[in-house]
N, C-alpha and C. Protein backbone atom coordinates (compact mmCIF):
# COMPACT_ATOMS: atom_id res chain seq x y z
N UNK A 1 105.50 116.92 121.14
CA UNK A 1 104.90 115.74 121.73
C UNK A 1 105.49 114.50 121.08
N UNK A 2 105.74 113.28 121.86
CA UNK A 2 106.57 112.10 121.25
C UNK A 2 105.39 111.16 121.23
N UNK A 3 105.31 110.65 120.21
CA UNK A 3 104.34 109.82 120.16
C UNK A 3 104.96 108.34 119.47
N UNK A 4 105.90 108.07 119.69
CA UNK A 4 106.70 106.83 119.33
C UNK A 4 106.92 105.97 118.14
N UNK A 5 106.32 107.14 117.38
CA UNK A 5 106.29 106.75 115.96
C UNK A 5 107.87 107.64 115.65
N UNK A 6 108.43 107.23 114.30
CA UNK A 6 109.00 107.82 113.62
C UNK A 6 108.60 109.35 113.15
N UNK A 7 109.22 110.37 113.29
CA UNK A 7 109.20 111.66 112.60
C UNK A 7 108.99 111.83 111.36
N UNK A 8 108.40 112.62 109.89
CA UNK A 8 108.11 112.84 108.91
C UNK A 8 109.66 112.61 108.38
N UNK A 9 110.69 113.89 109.02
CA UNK A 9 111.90 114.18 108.74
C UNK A 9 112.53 112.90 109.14
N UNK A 10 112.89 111.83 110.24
CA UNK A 10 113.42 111.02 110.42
C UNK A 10 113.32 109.58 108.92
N UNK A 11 112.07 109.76 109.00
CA UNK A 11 111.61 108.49 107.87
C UNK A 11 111.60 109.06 106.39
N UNK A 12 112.11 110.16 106.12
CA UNK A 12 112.45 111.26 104.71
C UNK A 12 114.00 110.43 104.98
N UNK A 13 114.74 110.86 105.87
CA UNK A 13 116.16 110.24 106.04
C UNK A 13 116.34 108.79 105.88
N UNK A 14 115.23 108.10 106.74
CA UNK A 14 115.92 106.46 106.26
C UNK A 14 115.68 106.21 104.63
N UNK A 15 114.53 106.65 103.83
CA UNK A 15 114.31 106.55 102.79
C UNK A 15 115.48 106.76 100.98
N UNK A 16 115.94 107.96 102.12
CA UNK A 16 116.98 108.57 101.41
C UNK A 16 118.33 107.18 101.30
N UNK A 17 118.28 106.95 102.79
CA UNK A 17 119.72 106.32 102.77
C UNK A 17 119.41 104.43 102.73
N UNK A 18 118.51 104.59 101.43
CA UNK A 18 118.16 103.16 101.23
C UNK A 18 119.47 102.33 101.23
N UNK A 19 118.87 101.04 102.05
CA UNK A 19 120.60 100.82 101.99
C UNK A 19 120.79 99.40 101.34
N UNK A 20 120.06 99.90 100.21
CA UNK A 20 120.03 98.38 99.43
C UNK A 20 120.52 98.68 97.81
N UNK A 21 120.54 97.99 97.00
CA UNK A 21 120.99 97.80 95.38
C UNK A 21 119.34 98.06 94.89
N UNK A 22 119.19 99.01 94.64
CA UNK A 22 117.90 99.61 94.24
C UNK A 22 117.65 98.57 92.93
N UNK A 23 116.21 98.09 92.51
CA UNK A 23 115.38 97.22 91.70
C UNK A 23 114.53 97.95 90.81
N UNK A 24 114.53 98.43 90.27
CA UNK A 24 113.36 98.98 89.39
C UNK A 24 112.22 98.07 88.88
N UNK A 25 111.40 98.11 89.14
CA UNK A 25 109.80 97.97 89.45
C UNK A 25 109.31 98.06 88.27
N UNK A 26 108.12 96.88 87.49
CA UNK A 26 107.30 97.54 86.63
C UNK A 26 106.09 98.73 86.95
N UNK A 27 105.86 99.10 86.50
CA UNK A 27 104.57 99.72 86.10
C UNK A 27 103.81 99.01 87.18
N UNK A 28 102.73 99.36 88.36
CA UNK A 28 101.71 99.01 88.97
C UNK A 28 100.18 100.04 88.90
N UNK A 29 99.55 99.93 88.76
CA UNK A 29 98.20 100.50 89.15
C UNK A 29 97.21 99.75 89.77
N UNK A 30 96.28 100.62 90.65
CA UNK A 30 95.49 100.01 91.00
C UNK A 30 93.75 100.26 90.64
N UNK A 31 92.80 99.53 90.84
CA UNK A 31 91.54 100.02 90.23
C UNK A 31 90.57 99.29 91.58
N UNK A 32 90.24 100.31 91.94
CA UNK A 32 88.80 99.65 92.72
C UNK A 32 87.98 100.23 92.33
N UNK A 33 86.57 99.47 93.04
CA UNK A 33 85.37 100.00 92.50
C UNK A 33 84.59 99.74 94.33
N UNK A 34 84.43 100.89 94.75
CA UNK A 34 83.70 101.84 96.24
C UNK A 34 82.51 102.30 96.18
N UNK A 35 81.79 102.08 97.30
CA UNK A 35 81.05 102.45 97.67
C UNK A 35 81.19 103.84 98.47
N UNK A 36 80.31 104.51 98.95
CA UNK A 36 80.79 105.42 99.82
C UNK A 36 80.84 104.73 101.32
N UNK A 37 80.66 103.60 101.96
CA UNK A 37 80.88 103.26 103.19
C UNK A 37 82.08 102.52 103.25
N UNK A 38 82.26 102.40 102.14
CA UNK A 38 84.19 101.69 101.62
C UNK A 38 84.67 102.84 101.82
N UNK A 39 84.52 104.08 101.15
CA UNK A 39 85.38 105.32 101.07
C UNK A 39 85.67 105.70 102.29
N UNK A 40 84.35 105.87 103.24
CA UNK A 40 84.86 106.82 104.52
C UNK A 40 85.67 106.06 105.48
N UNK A 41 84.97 104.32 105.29
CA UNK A 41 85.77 103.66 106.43
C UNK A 41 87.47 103.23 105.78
N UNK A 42 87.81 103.54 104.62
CA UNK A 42 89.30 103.69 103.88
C UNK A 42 89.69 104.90 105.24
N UNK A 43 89.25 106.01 104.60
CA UNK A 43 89.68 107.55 105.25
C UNK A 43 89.87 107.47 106.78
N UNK A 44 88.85 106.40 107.33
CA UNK A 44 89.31 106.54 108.86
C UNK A 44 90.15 105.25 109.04
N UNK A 45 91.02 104.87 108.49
CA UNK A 45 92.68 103.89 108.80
C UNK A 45 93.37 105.11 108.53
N UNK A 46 93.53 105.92 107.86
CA UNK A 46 94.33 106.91 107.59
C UNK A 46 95.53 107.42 108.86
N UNK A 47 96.77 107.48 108.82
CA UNK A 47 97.63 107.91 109.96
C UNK A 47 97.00 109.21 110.18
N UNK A 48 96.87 110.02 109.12
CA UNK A 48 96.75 111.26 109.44
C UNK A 48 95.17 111.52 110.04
N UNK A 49 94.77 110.98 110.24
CA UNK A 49 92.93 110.43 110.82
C UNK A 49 93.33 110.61 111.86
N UNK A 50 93.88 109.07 112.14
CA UNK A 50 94.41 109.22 113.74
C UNK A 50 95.02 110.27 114.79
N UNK A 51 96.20 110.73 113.71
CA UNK A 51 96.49 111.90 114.21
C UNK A 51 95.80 113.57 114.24
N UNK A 52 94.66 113.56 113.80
CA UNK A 52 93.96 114.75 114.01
C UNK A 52 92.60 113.71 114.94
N UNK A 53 92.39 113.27 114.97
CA UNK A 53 91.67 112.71 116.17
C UNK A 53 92.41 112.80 117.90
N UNK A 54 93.67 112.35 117.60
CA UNK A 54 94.22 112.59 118.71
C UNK A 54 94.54 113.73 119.28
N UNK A 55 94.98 114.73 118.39
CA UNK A 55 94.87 116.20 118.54
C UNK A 55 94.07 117.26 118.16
N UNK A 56 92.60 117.04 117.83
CA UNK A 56 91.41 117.51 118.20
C UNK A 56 90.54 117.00 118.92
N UNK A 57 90.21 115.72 118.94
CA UNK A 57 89.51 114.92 120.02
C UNK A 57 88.31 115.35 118.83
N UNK A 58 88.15 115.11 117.32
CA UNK A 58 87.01 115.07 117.05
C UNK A 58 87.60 114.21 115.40
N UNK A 59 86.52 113.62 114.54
CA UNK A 59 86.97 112.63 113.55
C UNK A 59 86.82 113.76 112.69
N UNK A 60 87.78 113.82 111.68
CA UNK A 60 87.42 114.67 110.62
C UNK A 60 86.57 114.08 109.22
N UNK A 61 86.75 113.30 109.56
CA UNK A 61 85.76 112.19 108.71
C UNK A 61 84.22 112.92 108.67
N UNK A 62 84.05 112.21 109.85
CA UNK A 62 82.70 112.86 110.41
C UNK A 62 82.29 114.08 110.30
N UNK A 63 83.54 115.08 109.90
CA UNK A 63 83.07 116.52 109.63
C UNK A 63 82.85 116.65 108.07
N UNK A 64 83.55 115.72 107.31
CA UNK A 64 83.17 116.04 105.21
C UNK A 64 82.30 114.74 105.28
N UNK A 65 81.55 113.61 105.96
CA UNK A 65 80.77 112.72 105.76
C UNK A 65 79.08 113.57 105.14
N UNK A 66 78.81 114.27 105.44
CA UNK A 66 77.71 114.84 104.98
C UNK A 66 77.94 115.34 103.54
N UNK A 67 78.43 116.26 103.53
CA UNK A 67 79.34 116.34 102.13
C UNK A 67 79.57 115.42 101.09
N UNK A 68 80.34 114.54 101.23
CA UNK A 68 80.63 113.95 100.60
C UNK A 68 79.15 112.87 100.30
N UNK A 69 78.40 112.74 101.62
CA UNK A 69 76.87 111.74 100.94
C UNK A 69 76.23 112.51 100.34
N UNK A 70 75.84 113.77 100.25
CA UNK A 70 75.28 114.31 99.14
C UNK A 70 76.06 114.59 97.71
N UNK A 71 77.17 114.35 97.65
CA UNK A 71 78.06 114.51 96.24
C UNK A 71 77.65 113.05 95.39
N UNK A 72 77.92 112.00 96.58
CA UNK A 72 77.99 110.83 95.77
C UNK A 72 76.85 110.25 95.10
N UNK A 73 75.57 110.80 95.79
CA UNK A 73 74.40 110.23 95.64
C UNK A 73 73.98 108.84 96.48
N UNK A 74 73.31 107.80 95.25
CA UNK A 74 73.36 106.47 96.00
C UNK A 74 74.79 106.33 96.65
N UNK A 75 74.49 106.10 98.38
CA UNK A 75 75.58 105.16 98.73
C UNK A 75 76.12 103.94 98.45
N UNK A 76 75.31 103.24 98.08
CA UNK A 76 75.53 101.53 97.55
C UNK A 76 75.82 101.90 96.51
N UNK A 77 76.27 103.11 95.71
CA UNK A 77 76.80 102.70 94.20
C UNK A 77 77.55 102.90 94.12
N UNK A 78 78.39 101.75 93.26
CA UNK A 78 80.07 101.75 93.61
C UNK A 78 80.80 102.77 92.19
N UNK A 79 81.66 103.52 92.77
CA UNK A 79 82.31 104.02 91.71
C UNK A 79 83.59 103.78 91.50
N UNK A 80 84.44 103.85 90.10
CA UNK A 80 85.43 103.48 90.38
C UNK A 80 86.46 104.46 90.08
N UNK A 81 87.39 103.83 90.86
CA UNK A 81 88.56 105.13 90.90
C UNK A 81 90.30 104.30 90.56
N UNK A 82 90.95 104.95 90.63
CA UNK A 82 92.18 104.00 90.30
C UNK A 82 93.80 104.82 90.11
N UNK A 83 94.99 104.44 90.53
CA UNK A 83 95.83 105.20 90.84
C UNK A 83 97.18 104.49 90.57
N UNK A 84 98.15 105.11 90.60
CA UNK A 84 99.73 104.36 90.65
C UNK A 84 99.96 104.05 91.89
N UNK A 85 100.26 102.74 92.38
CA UNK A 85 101.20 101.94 93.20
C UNK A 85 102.38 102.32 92.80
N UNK A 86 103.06 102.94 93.68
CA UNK A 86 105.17 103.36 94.25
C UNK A 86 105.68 102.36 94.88
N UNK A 87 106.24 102.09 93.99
CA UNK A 87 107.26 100.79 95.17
C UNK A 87 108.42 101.34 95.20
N UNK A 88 109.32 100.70 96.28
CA UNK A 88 110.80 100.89 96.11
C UNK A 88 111.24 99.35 96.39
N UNK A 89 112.26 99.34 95.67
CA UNK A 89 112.05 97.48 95.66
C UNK A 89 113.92 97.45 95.98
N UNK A 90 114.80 96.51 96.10
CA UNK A 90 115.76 96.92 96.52
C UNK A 90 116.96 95.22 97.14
N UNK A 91 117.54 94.87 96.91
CA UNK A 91 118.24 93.68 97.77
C UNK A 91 119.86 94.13 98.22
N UNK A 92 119.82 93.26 98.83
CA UNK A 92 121.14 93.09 99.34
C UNK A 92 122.19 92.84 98.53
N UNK A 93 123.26 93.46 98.74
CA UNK A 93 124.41 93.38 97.59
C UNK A 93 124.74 91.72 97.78
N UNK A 94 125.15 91.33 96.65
CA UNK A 94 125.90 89.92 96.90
C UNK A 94 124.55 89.12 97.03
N UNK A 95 123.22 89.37 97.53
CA UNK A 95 122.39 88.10 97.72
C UNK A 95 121.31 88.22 96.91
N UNK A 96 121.50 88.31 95.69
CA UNK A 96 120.36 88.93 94.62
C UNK A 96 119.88 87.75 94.39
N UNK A 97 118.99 86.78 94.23
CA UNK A 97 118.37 85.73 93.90
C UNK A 97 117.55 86.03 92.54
N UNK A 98 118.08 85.48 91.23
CA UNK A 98 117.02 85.57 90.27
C UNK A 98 115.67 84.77 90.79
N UNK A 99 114.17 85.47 90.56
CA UNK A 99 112.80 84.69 90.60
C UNK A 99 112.61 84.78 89.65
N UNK A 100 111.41 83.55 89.01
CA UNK A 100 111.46 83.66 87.99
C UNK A 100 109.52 83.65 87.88
């Protein structure tokens, strides 16, 4: 089925053939602090949401939402969680601009 997005394998390939003077990046993390009606409505932007919605015709959200409200307890209480930001950072040969 074509769904006019890019392929897993197609966008593995452009990635590969970055076609820039690769930048190395500091260190990023991130830290939020969620609720569980932050969490589920995060989970449903998800591509892969969309795409099992479109090819089940049902939210999978909606199927671990019970689950997951009895794990968390209070909904209004925010917990926090926190992770590494990946960048790939990268310019054009010849047009490197020091920022400062």
């Amino acid at each position: 089925m074509r769904t006019g997005r890019p392929s897993a394998t197609s966008t593995k390939r452009a990635i590969e053939r970055f076609p820039f003077e690769e930048i190395q990046p500091p260190a990023f993390d991130i830290h939020l602090a969620w609720s569980l009606d932050d969490l589920l409505g995060d989970l449903g932007t998800w591509s892969a949401t969309r795409r099992f919605i479109n090819g089940h015709g049902a939210n999978p959200v909606d199927q671990i939402a019970e689950e997951l409200t009895g794990a968390w307890g209070d909904a209004a209480e925010k917990k926090s969680t926190y992770g590494p930001l990946h960048l790939r950072l990268g310019h054009v040969v010849g047009k490197r601009e020091k920022i400062d």
